[in-house]
N, C-alpha and C. Protein backbone atom coordinates (compact mmCIF):
# COMPACT_ATOMS: atom_id res chain seq x y z
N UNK A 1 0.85 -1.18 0.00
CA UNK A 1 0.00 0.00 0.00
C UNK A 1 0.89 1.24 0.00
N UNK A 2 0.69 2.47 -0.99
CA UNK A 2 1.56 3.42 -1.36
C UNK A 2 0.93 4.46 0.27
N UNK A 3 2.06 5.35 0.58
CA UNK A 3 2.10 6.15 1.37
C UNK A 3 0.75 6.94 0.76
N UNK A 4 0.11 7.87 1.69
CA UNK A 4 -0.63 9.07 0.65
C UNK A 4 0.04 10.32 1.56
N UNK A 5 -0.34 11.84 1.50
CA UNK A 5 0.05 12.66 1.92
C UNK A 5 -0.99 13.35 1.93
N UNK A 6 -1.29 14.49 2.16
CA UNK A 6 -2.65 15.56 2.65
C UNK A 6 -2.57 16.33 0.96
N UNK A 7 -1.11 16.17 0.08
CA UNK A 7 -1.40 17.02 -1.17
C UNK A 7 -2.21 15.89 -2.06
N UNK A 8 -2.18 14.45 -1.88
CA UNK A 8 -2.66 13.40 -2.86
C UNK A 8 -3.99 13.32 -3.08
N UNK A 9 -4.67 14.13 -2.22
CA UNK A 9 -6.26 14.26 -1.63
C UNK A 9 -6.69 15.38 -2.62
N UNK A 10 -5.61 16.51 -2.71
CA UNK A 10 -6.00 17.73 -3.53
C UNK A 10 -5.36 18.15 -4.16
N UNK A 11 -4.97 17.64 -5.47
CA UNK A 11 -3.87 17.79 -6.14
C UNK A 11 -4.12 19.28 -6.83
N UNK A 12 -5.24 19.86 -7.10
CA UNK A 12 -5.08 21.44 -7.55
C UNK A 12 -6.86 21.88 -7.01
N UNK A 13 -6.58 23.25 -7.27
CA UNK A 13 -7.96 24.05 -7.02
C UNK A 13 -7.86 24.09 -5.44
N UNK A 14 -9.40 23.91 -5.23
CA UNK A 14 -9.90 23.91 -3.77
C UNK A 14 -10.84 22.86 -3.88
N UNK A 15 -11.54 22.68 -2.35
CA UNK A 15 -12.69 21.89 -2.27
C UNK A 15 -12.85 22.27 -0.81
N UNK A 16 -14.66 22.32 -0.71
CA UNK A 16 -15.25 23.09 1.06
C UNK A 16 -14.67 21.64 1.33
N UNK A 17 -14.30 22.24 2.59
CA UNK A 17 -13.98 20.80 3.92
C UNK A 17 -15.56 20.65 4.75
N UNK A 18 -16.20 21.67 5.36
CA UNK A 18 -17.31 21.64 5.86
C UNK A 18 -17.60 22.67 5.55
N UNK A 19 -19.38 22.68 5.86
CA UNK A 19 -20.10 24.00 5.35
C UNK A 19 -21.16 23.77 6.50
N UNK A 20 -21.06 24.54 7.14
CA UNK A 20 -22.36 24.62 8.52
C UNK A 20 -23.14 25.64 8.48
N UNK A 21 -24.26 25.84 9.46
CA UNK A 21 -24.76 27.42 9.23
C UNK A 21 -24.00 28.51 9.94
N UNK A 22 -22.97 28.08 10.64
CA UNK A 22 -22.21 29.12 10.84
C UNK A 22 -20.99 29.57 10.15
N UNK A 23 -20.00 28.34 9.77
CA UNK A 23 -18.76 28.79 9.20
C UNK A 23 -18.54 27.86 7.66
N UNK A 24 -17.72 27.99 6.71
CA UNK A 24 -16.86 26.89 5.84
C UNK A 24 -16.15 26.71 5.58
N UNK A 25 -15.64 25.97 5.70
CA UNK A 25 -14.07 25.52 5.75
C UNK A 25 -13.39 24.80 4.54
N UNK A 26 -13.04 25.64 3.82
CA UNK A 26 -12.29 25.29 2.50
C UNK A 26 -10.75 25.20 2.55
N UNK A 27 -10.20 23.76 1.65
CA UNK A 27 -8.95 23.73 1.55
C UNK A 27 -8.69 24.35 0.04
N UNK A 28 -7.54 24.96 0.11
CA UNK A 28 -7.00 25.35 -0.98
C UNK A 28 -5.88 24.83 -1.46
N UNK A 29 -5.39 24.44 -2.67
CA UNK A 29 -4.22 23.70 -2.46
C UNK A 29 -3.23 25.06 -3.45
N UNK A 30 -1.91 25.44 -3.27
CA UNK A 30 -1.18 26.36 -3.19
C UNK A 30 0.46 25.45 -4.02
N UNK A 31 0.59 25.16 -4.78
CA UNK A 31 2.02 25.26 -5.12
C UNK A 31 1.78 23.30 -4.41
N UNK A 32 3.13 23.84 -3.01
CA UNK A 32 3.09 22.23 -2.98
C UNK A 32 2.56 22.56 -1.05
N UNK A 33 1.65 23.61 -0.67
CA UNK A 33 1.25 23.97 0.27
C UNK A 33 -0.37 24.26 0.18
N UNK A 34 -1.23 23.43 1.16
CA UNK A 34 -2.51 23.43 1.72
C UNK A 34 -3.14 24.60 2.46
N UNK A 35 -3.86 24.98 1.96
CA UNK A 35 -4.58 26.15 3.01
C UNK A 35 -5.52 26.00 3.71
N UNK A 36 -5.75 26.15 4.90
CA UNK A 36 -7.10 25.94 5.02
C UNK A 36 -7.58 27.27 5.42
N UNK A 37 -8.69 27.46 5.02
CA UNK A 37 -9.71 29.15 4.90
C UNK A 37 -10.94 28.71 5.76
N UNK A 38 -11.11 29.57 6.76
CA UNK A 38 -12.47 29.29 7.40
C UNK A 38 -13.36 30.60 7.13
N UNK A 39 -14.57 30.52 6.36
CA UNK A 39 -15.19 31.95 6.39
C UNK A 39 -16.35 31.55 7.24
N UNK A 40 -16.58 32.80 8.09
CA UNK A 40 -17.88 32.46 9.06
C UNK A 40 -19.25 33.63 8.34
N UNK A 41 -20.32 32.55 8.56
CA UNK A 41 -21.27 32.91 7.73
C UNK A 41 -21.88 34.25 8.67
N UNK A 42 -22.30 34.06 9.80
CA UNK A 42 -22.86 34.98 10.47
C UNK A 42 -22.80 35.10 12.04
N UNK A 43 -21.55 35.88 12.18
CA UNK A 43 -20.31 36.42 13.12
C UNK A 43 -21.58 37.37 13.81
N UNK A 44 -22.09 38.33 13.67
CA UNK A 44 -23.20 38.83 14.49
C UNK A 44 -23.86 38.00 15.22
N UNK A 45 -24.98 36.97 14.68
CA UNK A 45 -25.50 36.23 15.92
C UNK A 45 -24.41 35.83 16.98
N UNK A 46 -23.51 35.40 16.70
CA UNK A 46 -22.92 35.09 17.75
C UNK A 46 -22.79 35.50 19.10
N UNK A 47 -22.16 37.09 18.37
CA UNK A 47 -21.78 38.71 19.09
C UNK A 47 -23.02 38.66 20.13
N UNK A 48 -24.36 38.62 19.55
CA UNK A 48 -25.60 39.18 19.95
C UNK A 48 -25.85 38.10 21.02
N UNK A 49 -25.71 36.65 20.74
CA UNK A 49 -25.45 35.59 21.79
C UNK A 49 -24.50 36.07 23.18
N UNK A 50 -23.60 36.25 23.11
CA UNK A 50 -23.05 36.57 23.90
C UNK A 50 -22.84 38.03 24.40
N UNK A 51 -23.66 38.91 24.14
CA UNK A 51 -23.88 40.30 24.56
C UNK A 51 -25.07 39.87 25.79
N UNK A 52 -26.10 38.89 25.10
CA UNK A 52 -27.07 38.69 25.56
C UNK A 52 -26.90 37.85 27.27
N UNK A 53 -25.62 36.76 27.03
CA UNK A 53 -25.64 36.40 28.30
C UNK A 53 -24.57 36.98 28.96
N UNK A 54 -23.80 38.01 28.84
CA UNK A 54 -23.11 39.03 29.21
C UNK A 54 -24.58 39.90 29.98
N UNK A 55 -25.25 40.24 29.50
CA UNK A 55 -26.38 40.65 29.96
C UNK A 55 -26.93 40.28 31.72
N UNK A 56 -27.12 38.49 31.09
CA UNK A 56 -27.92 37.78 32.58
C UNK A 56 -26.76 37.39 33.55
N UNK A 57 -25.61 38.12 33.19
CA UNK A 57 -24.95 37.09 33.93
C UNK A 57 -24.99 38.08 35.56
N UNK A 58 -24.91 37.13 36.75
CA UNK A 58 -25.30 37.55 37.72
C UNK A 58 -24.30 37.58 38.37
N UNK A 59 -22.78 38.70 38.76
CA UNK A 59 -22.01 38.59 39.52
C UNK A 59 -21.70 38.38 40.59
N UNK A 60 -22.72 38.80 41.62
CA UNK A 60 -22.93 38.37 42.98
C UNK A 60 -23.70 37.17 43.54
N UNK A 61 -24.00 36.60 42.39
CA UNK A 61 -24.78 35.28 42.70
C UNK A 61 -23.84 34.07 43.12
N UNK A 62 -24.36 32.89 43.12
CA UNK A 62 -23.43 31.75 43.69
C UNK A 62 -22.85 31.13 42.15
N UNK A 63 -21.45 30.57 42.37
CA UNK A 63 -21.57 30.29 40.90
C UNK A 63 -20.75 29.08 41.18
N UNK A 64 -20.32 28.19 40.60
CA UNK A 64 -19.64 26.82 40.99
C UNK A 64 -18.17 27.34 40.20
N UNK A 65 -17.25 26.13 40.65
CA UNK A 65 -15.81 26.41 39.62
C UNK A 65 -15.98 26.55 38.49
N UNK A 66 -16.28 26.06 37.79
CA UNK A 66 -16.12 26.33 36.75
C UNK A 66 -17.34 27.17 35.86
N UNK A 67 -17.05 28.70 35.66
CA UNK A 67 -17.62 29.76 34.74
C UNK A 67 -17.84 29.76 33.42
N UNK A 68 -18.18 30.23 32.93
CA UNK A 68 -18.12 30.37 31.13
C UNK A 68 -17.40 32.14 31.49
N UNK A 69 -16.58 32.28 30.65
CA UNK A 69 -16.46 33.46 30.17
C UNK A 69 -16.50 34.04 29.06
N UNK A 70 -16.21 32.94 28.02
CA UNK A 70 -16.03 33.65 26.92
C UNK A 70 -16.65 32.34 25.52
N UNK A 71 -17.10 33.19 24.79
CA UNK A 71 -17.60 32.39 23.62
C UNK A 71 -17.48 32.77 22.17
N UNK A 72 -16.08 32.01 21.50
CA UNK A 72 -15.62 32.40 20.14
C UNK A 72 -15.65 31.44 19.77
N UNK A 73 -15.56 31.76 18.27
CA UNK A 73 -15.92 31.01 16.81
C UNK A 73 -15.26 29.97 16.80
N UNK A 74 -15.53 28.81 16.29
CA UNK A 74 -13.82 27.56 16.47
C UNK A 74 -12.73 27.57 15.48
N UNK A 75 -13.02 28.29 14.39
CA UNK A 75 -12.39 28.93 14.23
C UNK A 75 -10.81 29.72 14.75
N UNK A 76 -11.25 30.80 15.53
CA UNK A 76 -10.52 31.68 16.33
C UNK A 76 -10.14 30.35 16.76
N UNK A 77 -10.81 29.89 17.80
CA UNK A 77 -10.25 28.80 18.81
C UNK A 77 -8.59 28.12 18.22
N UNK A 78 -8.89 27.47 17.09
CA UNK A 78 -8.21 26.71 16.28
C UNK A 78 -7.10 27.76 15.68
N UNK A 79 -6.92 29.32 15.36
CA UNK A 79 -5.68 29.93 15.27
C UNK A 79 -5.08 30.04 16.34
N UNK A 80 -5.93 30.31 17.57
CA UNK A 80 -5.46 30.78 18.86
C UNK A 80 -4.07 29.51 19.18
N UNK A 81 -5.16 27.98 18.77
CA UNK A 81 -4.45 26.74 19.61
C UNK A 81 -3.42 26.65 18.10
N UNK A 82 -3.21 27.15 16.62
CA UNK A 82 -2.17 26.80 16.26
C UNK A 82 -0.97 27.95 16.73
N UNK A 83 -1.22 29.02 17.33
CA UNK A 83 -0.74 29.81 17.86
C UNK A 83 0.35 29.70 18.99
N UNK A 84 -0.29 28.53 19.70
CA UNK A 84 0.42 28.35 21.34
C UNK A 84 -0.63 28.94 22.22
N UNK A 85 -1.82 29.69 21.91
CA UNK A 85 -2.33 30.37 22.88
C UNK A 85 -3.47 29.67 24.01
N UNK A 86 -4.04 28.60 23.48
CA UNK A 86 -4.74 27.67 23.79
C UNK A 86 -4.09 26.82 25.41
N UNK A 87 -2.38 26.93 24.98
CA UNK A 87 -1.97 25.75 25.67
C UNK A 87 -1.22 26.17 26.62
N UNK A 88 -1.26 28.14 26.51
CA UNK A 88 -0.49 28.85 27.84
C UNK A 88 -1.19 29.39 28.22
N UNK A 89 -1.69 29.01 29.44
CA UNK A 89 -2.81 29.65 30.73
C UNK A 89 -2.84 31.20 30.62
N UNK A 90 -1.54 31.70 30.63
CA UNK A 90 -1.57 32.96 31.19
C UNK A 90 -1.68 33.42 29.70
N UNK A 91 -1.07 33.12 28.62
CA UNK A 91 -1.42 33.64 27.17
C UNK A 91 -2.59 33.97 27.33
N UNK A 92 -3.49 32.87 27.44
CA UNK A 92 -4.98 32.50 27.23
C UNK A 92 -6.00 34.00 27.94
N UNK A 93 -5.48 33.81 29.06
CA UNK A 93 -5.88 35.34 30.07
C UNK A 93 -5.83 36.36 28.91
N UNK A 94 -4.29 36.57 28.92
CA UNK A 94 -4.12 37.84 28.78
C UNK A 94 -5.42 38.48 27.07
N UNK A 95 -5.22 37.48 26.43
CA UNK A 95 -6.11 37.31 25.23
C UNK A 95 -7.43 37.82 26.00
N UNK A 96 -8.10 36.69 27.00
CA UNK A 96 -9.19 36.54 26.55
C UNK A 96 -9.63 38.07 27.47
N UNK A 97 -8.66 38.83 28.17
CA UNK A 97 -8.79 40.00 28.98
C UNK A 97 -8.60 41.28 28.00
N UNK A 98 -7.75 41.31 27.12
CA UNK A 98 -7.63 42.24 25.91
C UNK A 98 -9.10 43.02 25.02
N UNK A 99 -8.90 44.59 25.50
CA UNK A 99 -10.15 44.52 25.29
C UNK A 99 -10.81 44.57 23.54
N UNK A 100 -9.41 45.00 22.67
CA UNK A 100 -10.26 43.77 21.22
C UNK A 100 -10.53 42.62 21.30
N UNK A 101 -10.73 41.57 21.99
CA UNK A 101 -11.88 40.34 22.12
C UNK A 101 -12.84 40.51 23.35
N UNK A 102 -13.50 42.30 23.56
CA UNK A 102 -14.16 41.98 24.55
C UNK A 102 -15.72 41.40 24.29
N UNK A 103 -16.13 41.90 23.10
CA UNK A 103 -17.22 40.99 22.13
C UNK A 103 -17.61 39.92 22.63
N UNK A 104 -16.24 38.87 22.92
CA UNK A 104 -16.71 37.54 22.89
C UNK A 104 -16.62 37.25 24.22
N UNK A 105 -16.81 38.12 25.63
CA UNK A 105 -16.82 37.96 26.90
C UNK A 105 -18.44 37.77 26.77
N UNK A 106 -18.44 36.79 28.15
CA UNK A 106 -19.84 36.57 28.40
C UNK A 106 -20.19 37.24 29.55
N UNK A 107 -19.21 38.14 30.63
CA UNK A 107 -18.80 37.95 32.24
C UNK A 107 -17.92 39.37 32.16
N UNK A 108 -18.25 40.44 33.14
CA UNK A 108 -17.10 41.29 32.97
C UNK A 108 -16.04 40.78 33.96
N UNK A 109 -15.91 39.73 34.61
CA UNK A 109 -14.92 39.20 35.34
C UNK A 109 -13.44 39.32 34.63
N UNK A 110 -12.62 39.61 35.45
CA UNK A 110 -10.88 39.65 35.04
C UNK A 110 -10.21 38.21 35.04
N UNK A 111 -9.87 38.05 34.63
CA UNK A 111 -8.99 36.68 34.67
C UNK A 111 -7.80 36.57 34.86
């Protein structure tokens, strides 16, 4: 059985990898390099999702260990974690405390 490689799959053009109602994920194939492109269909609901429970969220209430704070695209998620940012705690903070991603806070809590 011959080896295959990730270019043997897509030898030219593109082709969607997934298509959801939120994002799609197309490979592109480039020379002798793969792309992958995520376009998100509709980045507002999201926003509006999480404005909304940014909204209810109740700071002085009782809350268990573990919080939600923040809610982004998987996408993001997936640059963040090819990034390193995913896998350093304090990276992760400082990101998810930065206030260009304050959008995707659910909590005005500091981290």
């Amino acid at each position: 059985m011959d080896n295959f490689h990730a270019g043997d799959l897509l030898q030219s053009g593109s082709v969607v990898w997934e298509d959801t109602p939120t994002h799609t994920v197309t490979l592109i194939r480039d020379g002798d390099k793969i792309i992958v492109k995520t376009d998100y269909k509709n980045m507002q609901a999201m926003l509006d999702a999480n404005a909304a429970e940014s909204s209810d969220f109740n700071q002085t209430g009782k809350h268990s260990d573990v919080v939600k704070v923040a809610g982004i695209p998987i996408g993001l998620y997936f640059d963040w974690k090819r990034d390193g940012i995913t896998d350093d705690p304090e990276a992760l903070k400082r990101r998810l405390n930065d206030a260009d991603y304050a959008k995707f806070r659910v909590n005005n809590w500091r981290l």
